[in-house]
N, C-alpha and C. Protein backbone atom coordinates (compact mmCIF):
# COMPACT_ATOMS: atom_id res chain seq x y z
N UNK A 1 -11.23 -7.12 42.14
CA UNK A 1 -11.19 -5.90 42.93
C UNK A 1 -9.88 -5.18 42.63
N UNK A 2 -10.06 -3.84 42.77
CA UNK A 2 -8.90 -3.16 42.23
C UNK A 2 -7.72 -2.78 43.61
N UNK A 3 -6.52 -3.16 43.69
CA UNK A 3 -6.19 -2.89 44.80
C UNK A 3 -5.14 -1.54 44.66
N UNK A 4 -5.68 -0.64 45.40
CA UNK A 4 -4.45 0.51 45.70
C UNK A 4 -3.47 0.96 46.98
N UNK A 5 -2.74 1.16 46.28
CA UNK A 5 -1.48 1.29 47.62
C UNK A 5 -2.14 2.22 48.58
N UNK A 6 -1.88 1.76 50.18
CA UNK A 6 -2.21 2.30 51.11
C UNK A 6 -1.92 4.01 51.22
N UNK A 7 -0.46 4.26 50.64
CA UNK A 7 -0.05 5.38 50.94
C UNK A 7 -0.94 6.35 50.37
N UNK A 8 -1.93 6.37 48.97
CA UNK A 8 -2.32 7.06 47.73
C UNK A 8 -3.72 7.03 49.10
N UNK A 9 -4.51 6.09 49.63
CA UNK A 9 -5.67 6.35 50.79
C UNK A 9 -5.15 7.19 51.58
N UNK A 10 -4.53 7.31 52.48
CA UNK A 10 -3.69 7.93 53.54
C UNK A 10 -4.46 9.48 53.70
N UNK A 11 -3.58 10.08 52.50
CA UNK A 11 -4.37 11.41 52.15
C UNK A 11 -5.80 11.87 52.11
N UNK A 12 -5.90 10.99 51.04
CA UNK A 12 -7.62 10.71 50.99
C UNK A 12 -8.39 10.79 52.58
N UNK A 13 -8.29 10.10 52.83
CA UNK A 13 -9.35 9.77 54.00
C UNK A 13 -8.87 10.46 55.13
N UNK A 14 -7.73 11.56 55.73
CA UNK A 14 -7.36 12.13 56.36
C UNK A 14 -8.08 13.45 55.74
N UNK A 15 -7.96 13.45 54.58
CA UNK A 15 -8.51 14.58 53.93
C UNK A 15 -10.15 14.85 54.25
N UNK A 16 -10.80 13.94 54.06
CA UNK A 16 -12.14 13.60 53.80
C UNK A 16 -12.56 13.55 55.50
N UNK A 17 -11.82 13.07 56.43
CA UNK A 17 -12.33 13.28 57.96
C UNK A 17 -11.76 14.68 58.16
N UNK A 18 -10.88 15.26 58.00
CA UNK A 18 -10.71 16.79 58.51
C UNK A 18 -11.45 17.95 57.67
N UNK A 19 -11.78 17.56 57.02
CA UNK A 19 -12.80 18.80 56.24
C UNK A 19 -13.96 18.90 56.95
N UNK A 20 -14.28 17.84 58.04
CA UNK A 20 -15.08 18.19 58.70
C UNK A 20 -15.48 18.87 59.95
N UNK A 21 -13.86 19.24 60.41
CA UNK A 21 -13.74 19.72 61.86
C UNK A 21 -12.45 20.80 61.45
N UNK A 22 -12.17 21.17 62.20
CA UNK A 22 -10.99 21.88 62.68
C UNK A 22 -10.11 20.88 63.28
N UNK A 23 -10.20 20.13 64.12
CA UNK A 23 -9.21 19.27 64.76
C UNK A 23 -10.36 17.78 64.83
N UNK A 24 -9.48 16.78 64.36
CA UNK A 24 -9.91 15.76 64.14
C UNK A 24 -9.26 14.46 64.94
N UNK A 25 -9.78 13.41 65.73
CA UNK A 25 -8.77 12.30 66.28
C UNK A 25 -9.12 11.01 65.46
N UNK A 26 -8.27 10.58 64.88
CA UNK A 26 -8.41 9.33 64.28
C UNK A 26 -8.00 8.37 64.90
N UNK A 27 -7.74 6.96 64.44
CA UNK A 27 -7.00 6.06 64.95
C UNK A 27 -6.62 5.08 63.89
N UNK A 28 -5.37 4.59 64.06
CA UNK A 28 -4.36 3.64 62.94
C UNK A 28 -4.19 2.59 63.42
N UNK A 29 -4.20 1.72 62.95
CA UNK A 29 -3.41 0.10 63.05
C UNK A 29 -3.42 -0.60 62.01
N UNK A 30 -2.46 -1.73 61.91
CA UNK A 30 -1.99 -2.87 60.75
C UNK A 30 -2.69 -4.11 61.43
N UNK A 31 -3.32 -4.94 60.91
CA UNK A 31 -3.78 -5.96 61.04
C UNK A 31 -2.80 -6.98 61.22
N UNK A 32 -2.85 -8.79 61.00
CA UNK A 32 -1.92 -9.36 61.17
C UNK A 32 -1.78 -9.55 59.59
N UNK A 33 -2.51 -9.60 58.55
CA UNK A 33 -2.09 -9.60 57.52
C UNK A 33 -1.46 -8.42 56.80
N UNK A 34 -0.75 -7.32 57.17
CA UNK A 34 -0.44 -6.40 57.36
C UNK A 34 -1.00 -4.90 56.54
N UNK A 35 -2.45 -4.86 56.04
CA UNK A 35 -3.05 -3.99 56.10
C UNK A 35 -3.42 -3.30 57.26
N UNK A 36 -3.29 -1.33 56.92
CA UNK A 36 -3.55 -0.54 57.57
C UNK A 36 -5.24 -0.24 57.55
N UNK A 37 -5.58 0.08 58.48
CA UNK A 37 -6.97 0.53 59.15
C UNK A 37 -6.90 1.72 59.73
N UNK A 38 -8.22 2.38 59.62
CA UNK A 38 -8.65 4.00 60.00
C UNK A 38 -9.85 3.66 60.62
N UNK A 39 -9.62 4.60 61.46
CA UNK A 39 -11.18 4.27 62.50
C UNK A 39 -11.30 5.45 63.35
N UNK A 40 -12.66 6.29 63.39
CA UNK A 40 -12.66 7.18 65.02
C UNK A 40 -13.10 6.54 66.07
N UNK A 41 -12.92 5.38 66.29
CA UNK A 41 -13.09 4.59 67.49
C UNK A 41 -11.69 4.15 67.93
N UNK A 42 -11.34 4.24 69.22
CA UNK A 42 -10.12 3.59 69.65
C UNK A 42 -10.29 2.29 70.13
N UNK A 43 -9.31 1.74 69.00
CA UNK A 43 -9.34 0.18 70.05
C UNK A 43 -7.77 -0.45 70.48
N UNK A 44 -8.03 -1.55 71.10
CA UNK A 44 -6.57 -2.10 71.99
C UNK A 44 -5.63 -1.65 70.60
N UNK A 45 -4.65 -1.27 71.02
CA UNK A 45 -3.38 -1.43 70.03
C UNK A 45 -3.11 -0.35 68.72
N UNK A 46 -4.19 0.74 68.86
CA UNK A 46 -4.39 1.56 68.20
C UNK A 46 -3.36 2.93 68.19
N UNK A 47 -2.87 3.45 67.19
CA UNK A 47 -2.20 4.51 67.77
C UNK A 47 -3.09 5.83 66.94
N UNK A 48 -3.25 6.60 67.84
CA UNK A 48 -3.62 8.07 67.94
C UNK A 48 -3.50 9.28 66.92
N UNK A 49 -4.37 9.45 65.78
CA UNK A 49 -3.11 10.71 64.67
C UNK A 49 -4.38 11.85 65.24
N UNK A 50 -3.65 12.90 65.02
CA UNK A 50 -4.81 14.29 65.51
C UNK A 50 -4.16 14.93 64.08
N UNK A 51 -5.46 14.86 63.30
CA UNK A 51 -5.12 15.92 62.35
C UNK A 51 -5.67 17.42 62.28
N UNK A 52 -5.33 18.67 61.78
CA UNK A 52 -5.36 19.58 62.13
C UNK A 52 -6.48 19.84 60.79
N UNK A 53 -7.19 20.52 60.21
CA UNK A 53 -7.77 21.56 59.50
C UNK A 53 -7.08 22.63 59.18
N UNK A 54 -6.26 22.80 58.52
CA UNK A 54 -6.01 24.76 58.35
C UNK A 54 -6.43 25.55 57.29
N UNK A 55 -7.03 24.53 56.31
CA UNK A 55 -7.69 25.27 55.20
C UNK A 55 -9.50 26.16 55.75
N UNK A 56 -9.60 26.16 57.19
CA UNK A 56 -10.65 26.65 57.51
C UNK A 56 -10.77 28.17 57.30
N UNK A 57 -11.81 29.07 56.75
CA UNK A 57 -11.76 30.38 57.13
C UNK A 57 -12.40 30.55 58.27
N UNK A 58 -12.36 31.75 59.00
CA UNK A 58 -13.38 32.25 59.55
C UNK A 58 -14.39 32.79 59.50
N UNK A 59 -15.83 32.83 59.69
CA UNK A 59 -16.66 33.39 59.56
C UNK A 59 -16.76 35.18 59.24
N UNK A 60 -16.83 35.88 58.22
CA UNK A 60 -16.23 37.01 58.86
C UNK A 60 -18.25 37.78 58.39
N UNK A 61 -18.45 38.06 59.55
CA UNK A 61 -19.30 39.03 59.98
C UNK A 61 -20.23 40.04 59.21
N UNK A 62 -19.20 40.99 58.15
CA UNK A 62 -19.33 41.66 57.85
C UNK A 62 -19.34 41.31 56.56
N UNK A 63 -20.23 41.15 55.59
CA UNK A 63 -20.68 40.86 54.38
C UNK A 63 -20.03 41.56 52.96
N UNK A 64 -19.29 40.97 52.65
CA UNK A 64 -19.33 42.17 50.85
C UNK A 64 -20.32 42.27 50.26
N UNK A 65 -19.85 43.66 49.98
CA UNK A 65 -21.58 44.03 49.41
C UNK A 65 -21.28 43.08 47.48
N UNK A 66 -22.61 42.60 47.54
CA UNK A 66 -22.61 42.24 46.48
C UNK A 66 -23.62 43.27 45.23
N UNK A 67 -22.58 42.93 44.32
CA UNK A 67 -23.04 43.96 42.74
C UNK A 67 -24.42 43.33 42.42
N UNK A 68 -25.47 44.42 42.23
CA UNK A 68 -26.54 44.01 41.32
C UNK A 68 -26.13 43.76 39.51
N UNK A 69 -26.88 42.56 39.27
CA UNK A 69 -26.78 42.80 37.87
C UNK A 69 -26.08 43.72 36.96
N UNK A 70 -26.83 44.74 37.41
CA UNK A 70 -27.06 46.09 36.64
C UNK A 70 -25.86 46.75 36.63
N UNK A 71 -25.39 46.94 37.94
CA UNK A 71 -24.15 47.63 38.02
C UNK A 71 -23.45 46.86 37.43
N UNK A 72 -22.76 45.18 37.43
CA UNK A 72 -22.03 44.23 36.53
C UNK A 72 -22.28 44.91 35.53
N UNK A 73 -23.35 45.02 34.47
CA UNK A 73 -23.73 45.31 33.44
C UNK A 73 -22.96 46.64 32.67
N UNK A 74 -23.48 47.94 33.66
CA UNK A 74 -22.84 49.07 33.44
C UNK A 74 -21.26 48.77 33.59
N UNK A 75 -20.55 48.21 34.54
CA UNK A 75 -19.00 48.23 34.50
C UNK A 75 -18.68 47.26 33.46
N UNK A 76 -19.45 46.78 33.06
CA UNK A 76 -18.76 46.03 31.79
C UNK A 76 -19.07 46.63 30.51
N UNK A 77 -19.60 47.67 30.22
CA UNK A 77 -19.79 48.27 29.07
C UNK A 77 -19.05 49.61 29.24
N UNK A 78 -19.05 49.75 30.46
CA UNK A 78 -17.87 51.29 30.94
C UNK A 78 -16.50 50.63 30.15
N UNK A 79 -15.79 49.92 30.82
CA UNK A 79 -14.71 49.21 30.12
C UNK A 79 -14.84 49.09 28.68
N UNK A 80 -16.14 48.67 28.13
CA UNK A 80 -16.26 48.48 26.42
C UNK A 80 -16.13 49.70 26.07
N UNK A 81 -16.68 50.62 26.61
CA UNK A 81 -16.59 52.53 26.25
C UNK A 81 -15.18 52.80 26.33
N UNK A 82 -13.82 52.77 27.31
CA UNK A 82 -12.88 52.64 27.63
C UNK A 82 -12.12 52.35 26.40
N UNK A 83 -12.32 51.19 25.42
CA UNK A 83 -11.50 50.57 24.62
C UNK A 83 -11.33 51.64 24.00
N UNK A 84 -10.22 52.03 23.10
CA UNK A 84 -10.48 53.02 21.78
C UNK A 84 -9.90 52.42 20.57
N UNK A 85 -11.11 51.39 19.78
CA UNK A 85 -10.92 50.55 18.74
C UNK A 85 -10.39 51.43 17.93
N UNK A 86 -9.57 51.14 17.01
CA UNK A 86 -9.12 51.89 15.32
C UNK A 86 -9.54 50.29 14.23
N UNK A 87 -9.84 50.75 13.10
CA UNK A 87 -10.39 49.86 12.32
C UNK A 87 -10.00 50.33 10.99
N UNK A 88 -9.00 49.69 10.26
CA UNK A 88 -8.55 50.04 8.81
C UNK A 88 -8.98 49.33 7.94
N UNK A 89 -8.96 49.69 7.20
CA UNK A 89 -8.93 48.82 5.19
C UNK A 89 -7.26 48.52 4.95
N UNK A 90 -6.97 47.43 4.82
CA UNK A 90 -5.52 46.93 4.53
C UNK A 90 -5.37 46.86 2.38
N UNK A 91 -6.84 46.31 1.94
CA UNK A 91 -6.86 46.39 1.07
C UNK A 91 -8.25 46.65 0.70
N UNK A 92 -8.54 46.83 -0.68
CA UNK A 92 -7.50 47.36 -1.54
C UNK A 92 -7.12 48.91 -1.13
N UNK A 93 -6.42 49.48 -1.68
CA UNK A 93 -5.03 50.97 -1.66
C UNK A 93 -6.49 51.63 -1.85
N UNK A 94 -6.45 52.94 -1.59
CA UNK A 94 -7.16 54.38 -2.11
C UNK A 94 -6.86 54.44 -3.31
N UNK A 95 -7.88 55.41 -4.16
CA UNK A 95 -7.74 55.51 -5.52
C UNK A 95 -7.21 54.07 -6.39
N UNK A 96 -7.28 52.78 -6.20
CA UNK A 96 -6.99 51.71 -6.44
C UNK A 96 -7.70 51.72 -8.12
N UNK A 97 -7.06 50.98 -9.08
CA UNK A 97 -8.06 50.40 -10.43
C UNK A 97 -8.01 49.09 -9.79
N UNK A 98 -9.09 48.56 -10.12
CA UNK A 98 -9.65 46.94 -10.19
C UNK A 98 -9.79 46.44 -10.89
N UNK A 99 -9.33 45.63 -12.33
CA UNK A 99 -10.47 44.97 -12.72
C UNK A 99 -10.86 43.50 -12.48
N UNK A 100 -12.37 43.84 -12.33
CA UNK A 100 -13.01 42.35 -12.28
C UNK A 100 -14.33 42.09 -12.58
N UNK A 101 -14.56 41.15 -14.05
CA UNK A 101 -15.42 41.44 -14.87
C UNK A 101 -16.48 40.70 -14.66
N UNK A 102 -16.46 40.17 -13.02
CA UNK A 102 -17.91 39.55 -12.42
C UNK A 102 -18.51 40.48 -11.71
N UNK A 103 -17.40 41.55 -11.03
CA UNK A 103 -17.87 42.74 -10.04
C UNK A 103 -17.87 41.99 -8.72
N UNK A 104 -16.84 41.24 -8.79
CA UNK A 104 -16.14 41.02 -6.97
C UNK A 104 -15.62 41.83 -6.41
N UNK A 105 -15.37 42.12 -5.19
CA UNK A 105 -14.55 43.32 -4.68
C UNK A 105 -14.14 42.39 -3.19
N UNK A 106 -12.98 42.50 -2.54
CA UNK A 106 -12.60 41.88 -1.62
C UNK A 106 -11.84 42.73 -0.91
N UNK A 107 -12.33 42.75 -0.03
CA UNK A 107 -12.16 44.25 1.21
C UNK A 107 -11.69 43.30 2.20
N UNK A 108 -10.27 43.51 2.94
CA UNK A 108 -9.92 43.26 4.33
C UNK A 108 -9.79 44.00 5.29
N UNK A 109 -9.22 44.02 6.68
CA UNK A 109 -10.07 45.16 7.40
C UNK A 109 -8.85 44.57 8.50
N UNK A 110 -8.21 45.35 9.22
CA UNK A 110 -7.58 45.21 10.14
C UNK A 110 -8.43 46.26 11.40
N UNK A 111 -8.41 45.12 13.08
CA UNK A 111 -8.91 46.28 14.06
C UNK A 111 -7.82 46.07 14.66
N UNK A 112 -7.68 47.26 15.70
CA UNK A 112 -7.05 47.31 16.86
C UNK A 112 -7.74 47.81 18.23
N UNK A 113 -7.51 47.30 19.28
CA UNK A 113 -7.29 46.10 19.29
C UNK A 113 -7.91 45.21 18.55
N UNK A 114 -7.59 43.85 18.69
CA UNK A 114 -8.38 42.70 17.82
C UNK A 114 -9.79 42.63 18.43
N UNK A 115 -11.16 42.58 17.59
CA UNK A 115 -12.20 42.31 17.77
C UNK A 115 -12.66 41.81 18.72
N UNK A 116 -13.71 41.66 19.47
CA UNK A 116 -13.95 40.36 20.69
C UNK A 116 -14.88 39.92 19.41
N UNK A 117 -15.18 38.29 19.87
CA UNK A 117 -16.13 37.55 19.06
C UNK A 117 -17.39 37.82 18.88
N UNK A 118 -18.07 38.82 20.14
CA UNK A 118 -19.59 39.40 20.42
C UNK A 118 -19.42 40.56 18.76
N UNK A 119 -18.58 41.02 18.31
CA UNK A 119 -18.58 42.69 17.57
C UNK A 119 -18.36 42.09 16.40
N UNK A 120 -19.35 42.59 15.15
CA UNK A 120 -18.96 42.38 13.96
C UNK A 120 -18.47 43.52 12.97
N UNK A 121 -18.34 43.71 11.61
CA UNK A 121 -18.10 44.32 10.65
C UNK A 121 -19.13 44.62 9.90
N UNK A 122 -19.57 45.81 9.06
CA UNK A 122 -20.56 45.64 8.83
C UNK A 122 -19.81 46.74 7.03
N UNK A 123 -19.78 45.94 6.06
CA UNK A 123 -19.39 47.32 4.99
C UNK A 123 -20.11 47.66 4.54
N UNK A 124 -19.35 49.57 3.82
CA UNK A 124 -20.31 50.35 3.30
C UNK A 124 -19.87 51.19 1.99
N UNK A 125 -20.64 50.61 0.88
CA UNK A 125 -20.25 50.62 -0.33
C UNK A 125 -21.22 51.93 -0.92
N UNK A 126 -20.49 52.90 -1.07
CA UNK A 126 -21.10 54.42 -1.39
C UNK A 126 -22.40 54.54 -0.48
N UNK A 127 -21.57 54.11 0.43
CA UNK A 127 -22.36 55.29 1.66
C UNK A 127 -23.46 54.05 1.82
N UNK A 128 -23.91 53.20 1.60
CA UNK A 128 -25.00 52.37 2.02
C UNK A 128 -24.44 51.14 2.06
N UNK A 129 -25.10 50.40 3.61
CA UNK A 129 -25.38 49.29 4.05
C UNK A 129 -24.68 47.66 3.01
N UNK A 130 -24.05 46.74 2.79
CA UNK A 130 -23.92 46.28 1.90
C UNK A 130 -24.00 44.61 2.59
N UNK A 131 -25.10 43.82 2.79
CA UNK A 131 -25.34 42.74 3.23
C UNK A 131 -25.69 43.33 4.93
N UNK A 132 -25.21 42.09 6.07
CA UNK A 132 -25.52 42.05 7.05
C UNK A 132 -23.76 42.39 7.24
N UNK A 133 -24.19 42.62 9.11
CA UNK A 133 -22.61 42.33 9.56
C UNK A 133 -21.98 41.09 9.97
N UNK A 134 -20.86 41.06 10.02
CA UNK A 134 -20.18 39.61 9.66
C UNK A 134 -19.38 39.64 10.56
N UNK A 135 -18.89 38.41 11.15
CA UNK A 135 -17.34 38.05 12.12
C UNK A 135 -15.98 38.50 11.24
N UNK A 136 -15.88 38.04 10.09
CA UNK A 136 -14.61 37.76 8.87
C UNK A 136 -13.62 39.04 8.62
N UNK A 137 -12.94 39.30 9.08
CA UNK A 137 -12.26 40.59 8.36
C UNK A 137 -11.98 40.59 7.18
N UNK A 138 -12.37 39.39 6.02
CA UNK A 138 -12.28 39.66 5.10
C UNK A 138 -13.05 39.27 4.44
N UNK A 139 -13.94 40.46 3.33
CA UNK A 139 -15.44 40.56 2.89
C UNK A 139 -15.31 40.36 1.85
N UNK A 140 -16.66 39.88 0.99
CA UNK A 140 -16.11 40.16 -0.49
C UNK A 140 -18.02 40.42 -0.88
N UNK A 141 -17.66 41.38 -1.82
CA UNK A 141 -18.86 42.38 -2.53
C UNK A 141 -19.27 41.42 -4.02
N UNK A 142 -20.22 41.55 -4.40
CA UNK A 142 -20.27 40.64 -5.67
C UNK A 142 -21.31 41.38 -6.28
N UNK A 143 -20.71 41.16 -7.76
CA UNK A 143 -21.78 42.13 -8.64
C UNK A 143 -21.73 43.51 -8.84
N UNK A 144 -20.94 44.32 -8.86
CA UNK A 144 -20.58 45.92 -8.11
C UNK A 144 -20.49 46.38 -9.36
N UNK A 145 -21.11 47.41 -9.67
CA UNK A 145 -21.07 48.44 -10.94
C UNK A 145 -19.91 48.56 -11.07
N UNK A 146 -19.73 48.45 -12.43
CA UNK A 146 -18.01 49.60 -13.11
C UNK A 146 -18.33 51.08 -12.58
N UNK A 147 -17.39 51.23 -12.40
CA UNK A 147 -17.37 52.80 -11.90
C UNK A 147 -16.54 53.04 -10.62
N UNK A 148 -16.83 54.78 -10.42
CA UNK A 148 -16.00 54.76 -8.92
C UNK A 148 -16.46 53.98 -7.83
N UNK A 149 -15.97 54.14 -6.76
CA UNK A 149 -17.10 53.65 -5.31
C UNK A 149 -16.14 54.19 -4.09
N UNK A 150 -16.79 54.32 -3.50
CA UNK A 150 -16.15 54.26 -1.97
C UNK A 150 -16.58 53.05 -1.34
N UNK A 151 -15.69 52.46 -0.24
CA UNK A 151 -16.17 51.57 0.64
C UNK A 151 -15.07 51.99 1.92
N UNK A 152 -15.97 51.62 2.90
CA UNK A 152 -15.90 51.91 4.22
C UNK A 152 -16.12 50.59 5.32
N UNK A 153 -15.89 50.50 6.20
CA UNK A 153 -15.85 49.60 7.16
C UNK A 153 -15.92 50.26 8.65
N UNK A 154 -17.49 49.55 9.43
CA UNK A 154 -17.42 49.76 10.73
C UNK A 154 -17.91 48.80 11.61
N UNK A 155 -17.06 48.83 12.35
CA UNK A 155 -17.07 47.80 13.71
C UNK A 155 -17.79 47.94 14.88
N UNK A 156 -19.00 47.21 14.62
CA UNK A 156 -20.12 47.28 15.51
C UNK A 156 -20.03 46.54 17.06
N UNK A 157 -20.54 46.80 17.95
CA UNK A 157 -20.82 45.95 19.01
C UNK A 157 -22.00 44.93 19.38
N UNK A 158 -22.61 44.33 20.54
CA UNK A 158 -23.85 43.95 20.37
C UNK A 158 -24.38 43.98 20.14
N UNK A 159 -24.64 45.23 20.37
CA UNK A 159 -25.85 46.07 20.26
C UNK A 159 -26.08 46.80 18.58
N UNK A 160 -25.17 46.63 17.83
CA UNK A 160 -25.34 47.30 17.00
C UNK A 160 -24.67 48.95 16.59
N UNK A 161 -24.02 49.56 18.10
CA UNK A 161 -23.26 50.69 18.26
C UNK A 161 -22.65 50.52 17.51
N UNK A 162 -21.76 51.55 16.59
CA UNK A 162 -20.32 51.81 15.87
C UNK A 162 -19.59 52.68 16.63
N UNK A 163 -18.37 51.12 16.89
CA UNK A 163 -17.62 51.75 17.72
C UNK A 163 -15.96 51.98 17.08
N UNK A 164 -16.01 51.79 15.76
CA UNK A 164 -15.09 52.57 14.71
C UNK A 164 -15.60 51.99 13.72
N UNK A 165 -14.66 53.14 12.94
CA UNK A 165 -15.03 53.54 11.69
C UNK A 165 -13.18 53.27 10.86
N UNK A 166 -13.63 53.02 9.32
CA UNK A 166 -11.98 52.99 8.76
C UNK A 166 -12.16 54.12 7.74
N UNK A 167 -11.42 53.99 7.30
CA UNK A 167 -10.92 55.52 6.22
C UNK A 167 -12.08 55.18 5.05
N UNK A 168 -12.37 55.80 4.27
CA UNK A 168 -13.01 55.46 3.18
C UNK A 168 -12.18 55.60 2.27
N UNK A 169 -12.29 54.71 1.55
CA UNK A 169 -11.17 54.29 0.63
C UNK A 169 -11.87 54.36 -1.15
N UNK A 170 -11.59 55.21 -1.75
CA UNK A 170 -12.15 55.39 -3.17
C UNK A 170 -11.32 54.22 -4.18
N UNK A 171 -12.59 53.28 -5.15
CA UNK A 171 -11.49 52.39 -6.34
C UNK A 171 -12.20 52.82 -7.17
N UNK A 172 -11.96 52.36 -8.06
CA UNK A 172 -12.03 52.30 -9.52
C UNK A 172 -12.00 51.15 -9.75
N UNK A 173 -13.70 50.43 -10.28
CA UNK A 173 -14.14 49.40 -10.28
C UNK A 173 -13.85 49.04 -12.45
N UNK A 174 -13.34 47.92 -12.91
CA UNK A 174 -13.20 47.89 -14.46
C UNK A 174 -13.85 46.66 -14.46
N UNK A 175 -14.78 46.61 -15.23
CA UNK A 175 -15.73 45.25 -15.91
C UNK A 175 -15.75 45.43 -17.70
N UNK A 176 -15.48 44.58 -17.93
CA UNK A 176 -15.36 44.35 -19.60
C UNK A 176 -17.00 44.88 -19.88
N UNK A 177 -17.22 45.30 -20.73
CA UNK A 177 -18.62 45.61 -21.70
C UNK A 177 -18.72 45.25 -22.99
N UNK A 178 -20.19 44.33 -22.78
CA UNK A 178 -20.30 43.90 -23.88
C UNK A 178 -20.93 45.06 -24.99
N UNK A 179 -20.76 44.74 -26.21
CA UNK A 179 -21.43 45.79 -27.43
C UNK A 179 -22.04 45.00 -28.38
């Protein structure tokens, strides 16, 4: 049997009888082997503790009104409307040369504020769609014609909204050719 010091019960079980009342009468005594005892019965030789409750509230009457769903819903997307994301291209530079003779391209993307985890990225390589949108601020394109391009970056929400946009950034893509 595991034995614990009386003092570490004390709390406990004062605790555990006054959570049930507002004012509580217990009763204490030491045995002859000198363990303490708790009891709401009084017996010979017992001494008296009245513990108090004060963690009680009162009932109060008058109800808060509670939010439907809906309204939760709307004030939490009011606030998402509220934010005013900015979303850059860190790399590569405008007017940039590249070369890379697989046609990788590796686009990073700084937001501000920082992203929530629900909102992804979604890039856009001359003006069209380029994969799905992604968590990663940093993308990489594969296979990409030699030539100019623009790419762009926008930061979607749940839903799919664009709720910024980054600069469009023109490179100059170089792939070796064979002859």
């Amino acid at each position: 049997m595991i034995k614990v010091p009386m003092l570490l019960l004390i709390p406990l079980f004062v605790m555990s009888v006054s959570s049930l009342q507002a004012e509580t009468t217990i009763y204490h005594w030491v045995d002859k082997h000198g363990k303490s005892h708790f009891s709401d019965t009084a017996a010979p030789g017992t001494e008296q503790i009245i513990v108090e409750n004060k963690n009680l509230m009162p009932v109060n009457t008058s109800q808060p009104k509670i939010k439907k769903l809906s309204e939760v819903d709307d004030l939490s997307l009011d606030r998402k409307k509220a934010i005013n994301y900015q979303a850059e291209i860190i790399s590569p530079q405008d007017d940039m040369a590249i070369r890379s003779n697989d046609g990788a391209l590796d686009i990073h993307v700084k937001t501000t504020p920082e992203k929530e985890s629900s909102q992804r990225l979604q890039l856009f390589l001359d003006a069209e769609p380029l994969g799905t949108p992604q968590l990663s601020p940093t993308m990489r394109a594969f296979n990409v014609d030699r030539g100019t391009h623009q790419i762009q970056v926008h930061l979607l929400d749940e839903t799919g909204k664009t709720l910024a946009k980054t600069q469009i950034v023109t490179i100059h893509l170089k792939r070796a050719a064979l002859k």
